[in-house]
Structure formats: structure tokens, C-alpha cells
Protein backbone atom coordinates (compact mmCIF):
# COMPACT_ATOMS: atom_id res chain seq x y z
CA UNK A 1 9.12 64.85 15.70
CA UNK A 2 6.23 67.05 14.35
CA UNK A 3 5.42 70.70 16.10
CA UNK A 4 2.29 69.48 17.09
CA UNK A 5 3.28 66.01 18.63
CA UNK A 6 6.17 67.92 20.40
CA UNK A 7 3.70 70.43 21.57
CA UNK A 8 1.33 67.94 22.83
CA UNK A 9 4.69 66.64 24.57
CA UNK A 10 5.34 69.50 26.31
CA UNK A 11 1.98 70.40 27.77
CA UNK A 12 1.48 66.66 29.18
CA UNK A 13 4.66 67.00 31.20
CA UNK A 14 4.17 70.66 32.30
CA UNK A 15 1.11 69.37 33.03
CA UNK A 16 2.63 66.55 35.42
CA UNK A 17 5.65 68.57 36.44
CA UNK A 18 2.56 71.33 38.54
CA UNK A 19 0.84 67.71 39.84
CA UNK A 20 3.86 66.39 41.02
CA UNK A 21 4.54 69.83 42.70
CA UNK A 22 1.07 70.10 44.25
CA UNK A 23 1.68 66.66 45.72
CA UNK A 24 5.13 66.86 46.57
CA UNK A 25 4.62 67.24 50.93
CA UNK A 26 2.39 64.46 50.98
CA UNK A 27 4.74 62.29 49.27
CA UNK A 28 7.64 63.27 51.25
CA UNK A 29 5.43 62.59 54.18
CA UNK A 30 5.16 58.81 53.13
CA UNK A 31 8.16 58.14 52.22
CA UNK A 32 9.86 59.82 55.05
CA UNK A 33 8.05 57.17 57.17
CA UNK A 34 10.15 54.00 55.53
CA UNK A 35 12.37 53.75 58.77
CA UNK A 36 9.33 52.96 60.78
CA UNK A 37 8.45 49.56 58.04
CA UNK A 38 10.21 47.74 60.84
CA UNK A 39 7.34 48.06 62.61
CA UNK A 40 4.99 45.95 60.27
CA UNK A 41 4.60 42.54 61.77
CA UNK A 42 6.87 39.59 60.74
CA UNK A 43 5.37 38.30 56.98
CA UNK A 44 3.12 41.48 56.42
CA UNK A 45 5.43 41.95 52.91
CA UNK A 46 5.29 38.36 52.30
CA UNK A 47 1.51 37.75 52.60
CA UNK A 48 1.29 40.84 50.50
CA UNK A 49 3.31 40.20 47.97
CA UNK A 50 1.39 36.50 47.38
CA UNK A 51 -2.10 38.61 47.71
CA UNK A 52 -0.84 40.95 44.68
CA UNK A 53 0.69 37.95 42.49
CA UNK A 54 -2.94 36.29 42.54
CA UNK A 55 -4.44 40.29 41.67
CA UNK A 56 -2.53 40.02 38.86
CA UNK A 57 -3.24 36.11 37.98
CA UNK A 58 -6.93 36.81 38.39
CA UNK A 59 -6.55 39.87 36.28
CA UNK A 60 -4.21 37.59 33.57
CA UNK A 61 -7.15 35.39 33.67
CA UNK A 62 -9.74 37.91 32.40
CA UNK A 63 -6.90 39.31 29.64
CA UNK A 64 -7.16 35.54 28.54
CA UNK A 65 -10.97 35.46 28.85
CA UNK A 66 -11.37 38.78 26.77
CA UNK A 67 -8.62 38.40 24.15
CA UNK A 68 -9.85 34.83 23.87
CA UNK A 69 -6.10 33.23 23.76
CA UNK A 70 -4.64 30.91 26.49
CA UNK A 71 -1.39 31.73 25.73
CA UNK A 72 -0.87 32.78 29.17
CA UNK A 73 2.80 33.13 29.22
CA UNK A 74 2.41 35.85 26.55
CA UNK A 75 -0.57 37.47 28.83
CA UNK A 76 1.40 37.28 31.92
CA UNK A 77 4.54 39.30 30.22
CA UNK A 78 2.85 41.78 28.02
CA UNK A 79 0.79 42.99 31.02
CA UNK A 80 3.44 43.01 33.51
CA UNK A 81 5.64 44.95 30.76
CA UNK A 82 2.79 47.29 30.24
CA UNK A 83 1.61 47.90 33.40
CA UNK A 84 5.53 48.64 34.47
CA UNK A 85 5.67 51.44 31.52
CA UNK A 86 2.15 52.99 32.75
CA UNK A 87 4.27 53.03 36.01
CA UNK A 88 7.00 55.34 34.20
CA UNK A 89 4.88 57.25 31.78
CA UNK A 90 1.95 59.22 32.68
CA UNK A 91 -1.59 58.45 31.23
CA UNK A 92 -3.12 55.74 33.40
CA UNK A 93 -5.05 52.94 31.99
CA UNK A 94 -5.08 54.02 28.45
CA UNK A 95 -1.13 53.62 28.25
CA UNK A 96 -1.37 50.04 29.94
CA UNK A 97 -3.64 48.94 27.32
CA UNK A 98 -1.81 50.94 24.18
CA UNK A 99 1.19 49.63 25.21
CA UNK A 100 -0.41 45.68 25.51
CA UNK A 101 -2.33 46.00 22.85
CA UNK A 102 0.78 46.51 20.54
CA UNK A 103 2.90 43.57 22.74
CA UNK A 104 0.28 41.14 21.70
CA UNK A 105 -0.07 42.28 18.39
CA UNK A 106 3.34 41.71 17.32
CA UNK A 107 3.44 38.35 19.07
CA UNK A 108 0.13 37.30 16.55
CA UNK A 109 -2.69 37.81 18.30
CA UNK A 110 -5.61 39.13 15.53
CA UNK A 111 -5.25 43.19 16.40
CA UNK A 112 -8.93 43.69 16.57
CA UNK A 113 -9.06 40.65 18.80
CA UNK A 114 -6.52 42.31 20.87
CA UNK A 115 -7.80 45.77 20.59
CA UNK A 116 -11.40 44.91 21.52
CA UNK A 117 -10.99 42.29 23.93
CA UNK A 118 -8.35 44.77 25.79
CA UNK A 119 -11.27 47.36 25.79
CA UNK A 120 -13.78 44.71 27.17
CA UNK A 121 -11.45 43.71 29.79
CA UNK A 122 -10.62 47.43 30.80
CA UNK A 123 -14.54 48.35 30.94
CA UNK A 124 -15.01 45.02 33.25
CA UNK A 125 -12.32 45.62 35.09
CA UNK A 126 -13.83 49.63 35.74
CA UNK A 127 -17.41 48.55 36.51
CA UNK A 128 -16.00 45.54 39.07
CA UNK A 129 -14.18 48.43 41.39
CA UNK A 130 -16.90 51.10 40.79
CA UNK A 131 -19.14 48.16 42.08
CA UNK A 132 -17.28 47.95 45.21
CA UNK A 133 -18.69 50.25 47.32
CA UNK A 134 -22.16 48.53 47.08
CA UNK A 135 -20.74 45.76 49.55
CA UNK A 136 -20.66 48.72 52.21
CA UNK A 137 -23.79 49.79 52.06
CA UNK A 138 -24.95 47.40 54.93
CA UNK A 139 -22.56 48.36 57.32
CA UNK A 140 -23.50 52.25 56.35
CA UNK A 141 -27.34 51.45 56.96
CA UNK A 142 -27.04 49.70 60.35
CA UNK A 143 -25.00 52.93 61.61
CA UNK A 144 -21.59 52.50 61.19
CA UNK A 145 -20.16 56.16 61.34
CA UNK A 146 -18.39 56.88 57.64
CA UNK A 147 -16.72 59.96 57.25
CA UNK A 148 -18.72 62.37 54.44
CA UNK A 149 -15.73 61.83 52.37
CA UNK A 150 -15.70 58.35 52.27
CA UNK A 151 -19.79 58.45 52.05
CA UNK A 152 -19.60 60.58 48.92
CA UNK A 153 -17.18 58.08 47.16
CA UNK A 154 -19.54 55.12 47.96
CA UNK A 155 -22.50 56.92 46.41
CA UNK A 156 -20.34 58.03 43.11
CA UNK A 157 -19.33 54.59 42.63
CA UNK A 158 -23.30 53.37 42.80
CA UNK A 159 -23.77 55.50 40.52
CA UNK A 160 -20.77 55.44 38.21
CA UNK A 161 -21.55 51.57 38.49
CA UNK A 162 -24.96 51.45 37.34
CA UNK A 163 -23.82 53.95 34.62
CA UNK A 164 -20.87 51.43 33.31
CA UNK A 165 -24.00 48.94 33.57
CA UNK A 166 -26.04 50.53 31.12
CA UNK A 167 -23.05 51.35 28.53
CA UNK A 168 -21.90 48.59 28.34
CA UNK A 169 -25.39 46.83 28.09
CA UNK A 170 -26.33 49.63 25.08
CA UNK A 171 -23.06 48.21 23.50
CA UNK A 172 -23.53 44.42 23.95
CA UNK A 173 -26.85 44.77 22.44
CA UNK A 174 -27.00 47.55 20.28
CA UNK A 175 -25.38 48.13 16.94
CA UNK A 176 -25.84 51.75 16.37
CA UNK A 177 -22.99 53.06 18.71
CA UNK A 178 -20.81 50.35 17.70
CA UNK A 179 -21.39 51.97 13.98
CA UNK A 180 -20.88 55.65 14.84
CA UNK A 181 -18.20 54.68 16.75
CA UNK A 182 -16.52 52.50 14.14
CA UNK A 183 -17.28 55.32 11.59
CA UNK A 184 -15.89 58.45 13.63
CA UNK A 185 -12.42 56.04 13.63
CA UNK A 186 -12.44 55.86 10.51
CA UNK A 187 -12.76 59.44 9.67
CA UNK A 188 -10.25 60.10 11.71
CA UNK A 189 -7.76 57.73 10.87
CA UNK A 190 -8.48 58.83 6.92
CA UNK A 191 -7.50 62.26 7.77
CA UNK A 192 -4.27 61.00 9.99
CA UNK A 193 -3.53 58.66 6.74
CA UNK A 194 -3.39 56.07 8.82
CA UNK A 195 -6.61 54.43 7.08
CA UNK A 196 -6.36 51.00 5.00
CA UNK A 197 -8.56 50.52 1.97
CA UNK A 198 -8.07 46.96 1.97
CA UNK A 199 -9.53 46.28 5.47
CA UNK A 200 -13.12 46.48 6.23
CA UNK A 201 -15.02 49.10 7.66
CA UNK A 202 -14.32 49.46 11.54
CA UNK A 203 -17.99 49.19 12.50
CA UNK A 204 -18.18 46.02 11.04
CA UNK A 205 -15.01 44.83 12.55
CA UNK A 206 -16.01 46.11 15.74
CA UNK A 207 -19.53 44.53 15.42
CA UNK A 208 -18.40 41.08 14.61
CA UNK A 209 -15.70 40.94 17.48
CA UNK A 210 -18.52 42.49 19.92
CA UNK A 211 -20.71 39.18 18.52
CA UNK A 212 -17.63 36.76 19.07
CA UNK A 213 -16.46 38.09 22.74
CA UNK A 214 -20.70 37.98 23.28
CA UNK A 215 -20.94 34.55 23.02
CA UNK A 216 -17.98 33.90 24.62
CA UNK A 217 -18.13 35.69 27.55
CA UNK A 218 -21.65 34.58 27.70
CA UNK A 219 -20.57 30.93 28.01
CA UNK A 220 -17.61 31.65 30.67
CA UNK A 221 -19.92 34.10 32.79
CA UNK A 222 -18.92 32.69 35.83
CA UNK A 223 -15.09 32.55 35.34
CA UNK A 224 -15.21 36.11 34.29
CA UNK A 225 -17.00 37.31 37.25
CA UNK A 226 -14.68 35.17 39.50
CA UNK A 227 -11.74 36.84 37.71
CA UNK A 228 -13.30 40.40 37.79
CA UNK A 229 -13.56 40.39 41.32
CA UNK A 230 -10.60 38.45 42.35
CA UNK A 231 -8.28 41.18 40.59
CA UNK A 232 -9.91 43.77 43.31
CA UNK A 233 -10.52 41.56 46.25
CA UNK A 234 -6.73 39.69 46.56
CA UNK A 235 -5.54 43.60 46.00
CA UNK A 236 -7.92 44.95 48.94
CA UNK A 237 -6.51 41.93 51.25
CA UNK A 238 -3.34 43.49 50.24
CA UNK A 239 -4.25 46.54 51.74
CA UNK A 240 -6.09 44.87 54.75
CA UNK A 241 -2.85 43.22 55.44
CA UNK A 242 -0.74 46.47 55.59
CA UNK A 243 -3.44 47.97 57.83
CA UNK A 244 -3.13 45.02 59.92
CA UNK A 245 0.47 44.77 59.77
CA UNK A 246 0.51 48.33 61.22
CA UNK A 247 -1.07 47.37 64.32
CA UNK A 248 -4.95 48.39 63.48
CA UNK A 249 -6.78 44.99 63.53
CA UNK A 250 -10.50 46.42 63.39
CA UNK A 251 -10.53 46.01 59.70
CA UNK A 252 -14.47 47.34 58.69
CA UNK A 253 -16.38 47.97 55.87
CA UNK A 254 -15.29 51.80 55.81
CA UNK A 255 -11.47 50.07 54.49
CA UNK A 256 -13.28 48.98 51.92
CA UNK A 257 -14.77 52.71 50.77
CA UNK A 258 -10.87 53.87 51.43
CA UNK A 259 -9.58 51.01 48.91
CA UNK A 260 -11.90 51.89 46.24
CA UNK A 261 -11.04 56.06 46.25
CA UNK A 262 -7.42 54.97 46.22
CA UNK A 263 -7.89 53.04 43.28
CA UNK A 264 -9.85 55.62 41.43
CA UNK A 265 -7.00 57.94 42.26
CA UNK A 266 -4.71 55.56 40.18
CA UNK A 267 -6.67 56.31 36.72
CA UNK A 268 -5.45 60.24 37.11
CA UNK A 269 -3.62 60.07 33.73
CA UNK A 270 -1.37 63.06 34.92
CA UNK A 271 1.11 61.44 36.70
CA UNK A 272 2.45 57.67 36.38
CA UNK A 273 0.02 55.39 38.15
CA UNK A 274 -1.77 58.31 40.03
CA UNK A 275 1.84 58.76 42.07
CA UNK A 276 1.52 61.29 44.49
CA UNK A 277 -2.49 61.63 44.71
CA UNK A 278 -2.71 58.09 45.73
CA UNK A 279 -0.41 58.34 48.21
CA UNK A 280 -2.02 61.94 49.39
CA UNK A 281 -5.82 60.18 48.84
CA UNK A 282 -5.13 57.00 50.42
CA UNK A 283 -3.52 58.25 53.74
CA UNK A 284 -6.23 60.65 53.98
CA UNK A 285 -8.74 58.36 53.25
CA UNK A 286 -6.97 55.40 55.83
CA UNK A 287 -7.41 58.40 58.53
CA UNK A 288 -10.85 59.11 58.08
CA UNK A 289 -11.56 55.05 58.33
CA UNK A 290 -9.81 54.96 61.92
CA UNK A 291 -6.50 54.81 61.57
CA UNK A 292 -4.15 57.30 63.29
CA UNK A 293 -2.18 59.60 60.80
CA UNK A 294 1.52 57.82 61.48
CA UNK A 295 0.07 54.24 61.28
CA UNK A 296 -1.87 55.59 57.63
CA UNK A 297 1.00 56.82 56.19
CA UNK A 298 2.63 53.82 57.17
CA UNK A 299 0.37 51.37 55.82
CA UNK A 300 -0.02 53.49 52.58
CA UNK A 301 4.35 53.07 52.46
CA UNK A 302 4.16 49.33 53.04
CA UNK A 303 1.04 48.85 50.39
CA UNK A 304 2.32 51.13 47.65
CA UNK A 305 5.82 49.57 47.37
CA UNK A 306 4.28 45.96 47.12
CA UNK A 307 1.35 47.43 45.13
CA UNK A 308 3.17 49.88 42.99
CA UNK A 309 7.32 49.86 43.11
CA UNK A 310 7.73 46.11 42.82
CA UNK A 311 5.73 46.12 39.60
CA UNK A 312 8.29 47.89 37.85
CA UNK A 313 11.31 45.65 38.37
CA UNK A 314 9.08 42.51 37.61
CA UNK A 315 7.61 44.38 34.11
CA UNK A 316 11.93 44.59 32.79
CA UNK A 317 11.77 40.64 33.63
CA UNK A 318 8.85 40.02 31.86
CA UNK A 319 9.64 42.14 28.97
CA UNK A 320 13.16 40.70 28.44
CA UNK A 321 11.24 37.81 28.31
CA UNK A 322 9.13 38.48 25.72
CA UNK A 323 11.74 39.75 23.74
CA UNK A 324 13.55 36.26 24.05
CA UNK A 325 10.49 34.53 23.19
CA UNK A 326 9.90 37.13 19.90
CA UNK A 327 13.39 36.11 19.37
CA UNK A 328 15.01 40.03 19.90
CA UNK A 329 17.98 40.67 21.11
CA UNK A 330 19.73 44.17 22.83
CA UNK A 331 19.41 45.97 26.09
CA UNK A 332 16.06 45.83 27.56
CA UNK A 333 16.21 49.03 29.26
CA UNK A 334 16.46 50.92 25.67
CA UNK A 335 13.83 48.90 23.92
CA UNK A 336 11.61 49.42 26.94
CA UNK A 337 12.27 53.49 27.03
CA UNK A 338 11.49 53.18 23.03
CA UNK A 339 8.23 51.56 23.94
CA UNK A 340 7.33 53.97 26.02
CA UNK A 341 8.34 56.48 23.63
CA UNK A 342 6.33 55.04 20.93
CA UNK A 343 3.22 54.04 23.05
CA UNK A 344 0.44 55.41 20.91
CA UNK A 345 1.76 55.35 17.36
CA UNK A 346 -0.28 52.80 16.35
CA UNK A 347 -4.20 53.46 17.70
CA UNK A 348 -6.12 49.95 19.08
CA UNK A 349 -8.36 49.06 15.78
């Protein structure tokens, strides 16, 4: 391992060692609460579970939209595999996607296929929860008390909404940043030696995949909004179901404002899946939207292990199975720490 990589090492887990200190109490305060999960009514996990399954179906969906391959059993493992590792590793979203991107690519998918639709798919996926808050905005106008917290959060996701909106618009229809873009990569890759003479430029790579997942997406519109939104809605009901199952039926808009902080919180790339400040943000957050602070922390318990734990478990099953598909054989739990080692080796082209 080089001095630099090692260094690079180091700081990112100093880096997560002071984050998980700093959120250390409110973790213990959650999970200190798991004797009281016999409190949640009878089917709460159940009805969870099922509402998380079709998250992830809707989201499999898009990945098939984006990619523009229906091998679904192949998008169904890779992202369950993926999204288990981002669960282990720290760096959020970008190690889901590194670590997918190089699953499908070594089952045959094209890599810039893979490597642009997984960026398409990401940026939809972004724009769909920072879109969110939007939906509260009646219930905030007619005089529905929000907490300034919670009111804050709704008008940064506006905004970071309507910013996504014109980004990804200059992209779709623009070729300039696709070219600086495509030629900054390739500087950069030249100087890592990691460039290949025989391939053609990146911008035009990038340009002609931005053309093809254009007229694609153009002509599936509605399935992709359908999928964009049913990733975030079954996983809200999720959390509507563990605030219910705790006893607080007056589910309102202001849930909805608490959902969509907790979810930012999962992008911090410090610590595996946001651990730690999601649990911290989203009991907060469940207390300023009504709920007392037992029954928060409670609900937070119950929605992060459906939510977040049993993720993990179901990524080594799908991953074994990808390796029996891909023909491998040996222990799953080494090739999937070796993975995880190895999860940016090879950059998305």
C-alpha cells in the first residue's frame, strides 16, 4: 500500500473514529431503548419490513431504467451487496455506487453504461428526496406549527431541489460541461496512469451515453418518476408505521420534513450510512414533530433496524449469490471485506 493511500486511510478513519465519539450518547440512548420494542403494536416489523422490500424494488426499478438492462436479478444483488458494504465502510452514496458500478461491470454490463446510468440514477434519486419537502408546504401555509428546525430543512430542500433541477437540465442539454468534465478525467487519469489510448475520449463517451439514457428516459418518463418516488414514499410509510406502531397516530405533514433531514443525514460520508447522526437527527427531529422523547427514540430503534441493520445480512445473501451466478467460489465474508477494501480502485468511466 502506497504512503499516500495509507495516509488517506488513516485520516478517513480518525476522521470517523471523533464522529463516532461525538455521537456516541445519542446512540447509546437508542439502543438502550430495544427492551421497550415490545411495545410496538403486533405487525409494526412486518408491515415495515414489506414497505422497505418495495423501497428497494422501486429503487431496483430505476437501476434497471438508468443502466438500461432488465437483468433484474443481477440489479437486485449488486445493489443489495453494495448498499450492505456502504453499511460497513464509511463514504455514503459514493461507495454504494463504486462498489455497484464494479459488480455490474464484471457481470458484462458496458462500464460506461454502468458508470453513467449509476450517476443518473444517484442524481434522480437526490433531487426526488430534496423534492420532498415541497409536499409540506400546504400544511406549513394554512398554520400548522413546524418547529424552526424542521422549517429550515424544508426551505434547503426547495432550494437544493430547484438547484439539482437546473444541473441536471444544463447537463441533459448542454455539451460543454459534459466536455470539461470528460476532459478533467482524463487528465487525471493520464497522470494516475490509469488512462487507455485505445478508448475514446471521455467527453465523447460521456456525451453519447448522456444522448442514449436521453432518449430513453425520455420515452419511460412516467415509470421513472413512479420509481423515483416510490423508493422515498414506501421508505417514509416505513417510518410512518414505526411512529404509529409507537402509539402516536397523528401522523402530519411535519413527519414528512423529519423523514427527509433523516435521510440527508444518511449521505454524511464519515461514518457508515450516516450511523450515529441519523439516529441523533432523527430522534431529534421525531421530537420536534410531536412525538415525546421515549416514544422518538423508540420509533427511530424500530425504523433503523428494519431500515438499516437488516440490509446488511440480506447484502451477504445477495452477494453469495452473485458470486454463484459469476461462477466464484470461497467464503463470502472474505471476498466481501476485499470488496470493500478495494472499493475505489477502479474510478466509474
Amino acid at each position: 500500500m502506497s504512503r499516500t493511500r495509507f495516509a488517506t486511510r488513516a485520516v478517513g478513519l480518525a476522521i470517523a473514529a471523533i464522529s463516532f465519539y461525538l455521537v456516541l450518547p445519542s446512540m447509546v440512548e437508542v439502543f438502550s431503548s430495544w427492551p421497550e420494542l415490545g411495545r410496538l403494536r403486533p405487525g409494526s416489523f412486518v408491515i415495515m419490513a414489506m414497505l422497505v422490500l418495495a423501497s428497494l424494488m422501486s429503487f431496483w426499478f430505476l437501476l434497471g431504467l438508468c443502466v438500461r438492462s432488465t437483468d433484474w436479478p443481477l440489479i437486485a444483488t449488486s445493489q443489495l451487496a453494495s448498499a450492505a458494504i456502504a453499511r460497513i465502510v464509511p463514504g455514503g452514496a459514493a461507495t454504494a455506487s463504486a462498489v455497484q458500478y464494479r459488480l455490474i461491470s464484471e457481470a458484462g454490463v458496458n462500464k460506461t453504461a454502468a458508470g453513467t446510468g449509476l450517476t443518473v440514477a444517484t442524481i434522480l434519486n437526490f433531487a426526488v428526496l430534496l423534492s420532498l419537502p415541497v409536499f409540506a408546504i400546504p400544511a406549513i401555509l394554512f398554520g400548522q406549527p413546524v418547529a424552526p428546525l424542521l422549517l429550515r430543512a424544508a426551505f434547503v430542500g426547495v432550494i437544493g431541489f430547484v438547484g439539482a433541477a437546473i444541473i441536471g437540465g444544463v447537463f441533459l442539454l448542454r455539451d460543454r460541461p459534459l466536455v470539461l468534465l470528460g476532459r478533467s478525467i482524463d487528465v487525471v487519469a493520464g497522470r494516475l496512469g490509469r488512462s487507455k489510448p485505445d478508448q475514446p475520449p471521455r467527453a465523447t463517451r460521456f456525451i453519447d451515453e448522456r444522448d442514449l439514457i436521453r432518449t430513453h428516459l425520455s420515452s419511460n418518463w412516467r415509470l421513472v418518476v413512479l420509481a423515483s418516488v416510490g423508493k422515498w414514499g414506501f421508505e417514509f410509510l416505513a417510518l410512518v408505521m414505526a411512529v404509529r406502531g409507537v402509539g402516536h397516530d397523528d401522523v402530519s405533514a411535519v413527519l414528512l420534513l423529519a423523514f427527509v433531514t433523516a435521510s440527508l443525514l444518511t449521505g454524511i460520508p464519515f461514518t457508515p450510512g450516516g450511523l450515529g447522526f441519523v439516529e441523533a437527527g432523527l430522534a431529534g427531529t421525531l421530537t420536534l414533530a410531536g412525538l415525546s422523547a421515549g416514544d422518538a427514540v423508540l420509533a427511530t430503534l424500530a425504523y433503523r433496524l428494519i431500515s438499516y441493520w437488516l440490509p446488511i445480512p440480506l447484502g451477504a445473501v445477495a452477494y453469495a449469490m452473485y458470486r454463484r451466478r459469476l461462477g466464484r467460489s470461497g467464503k463470502v465474508a472474505e471476498s466481501l471485506a476485499e470488496l470493500a477494501e478495494h472499493q475505489f480502485d477502479e474510478p466509474l468511466r
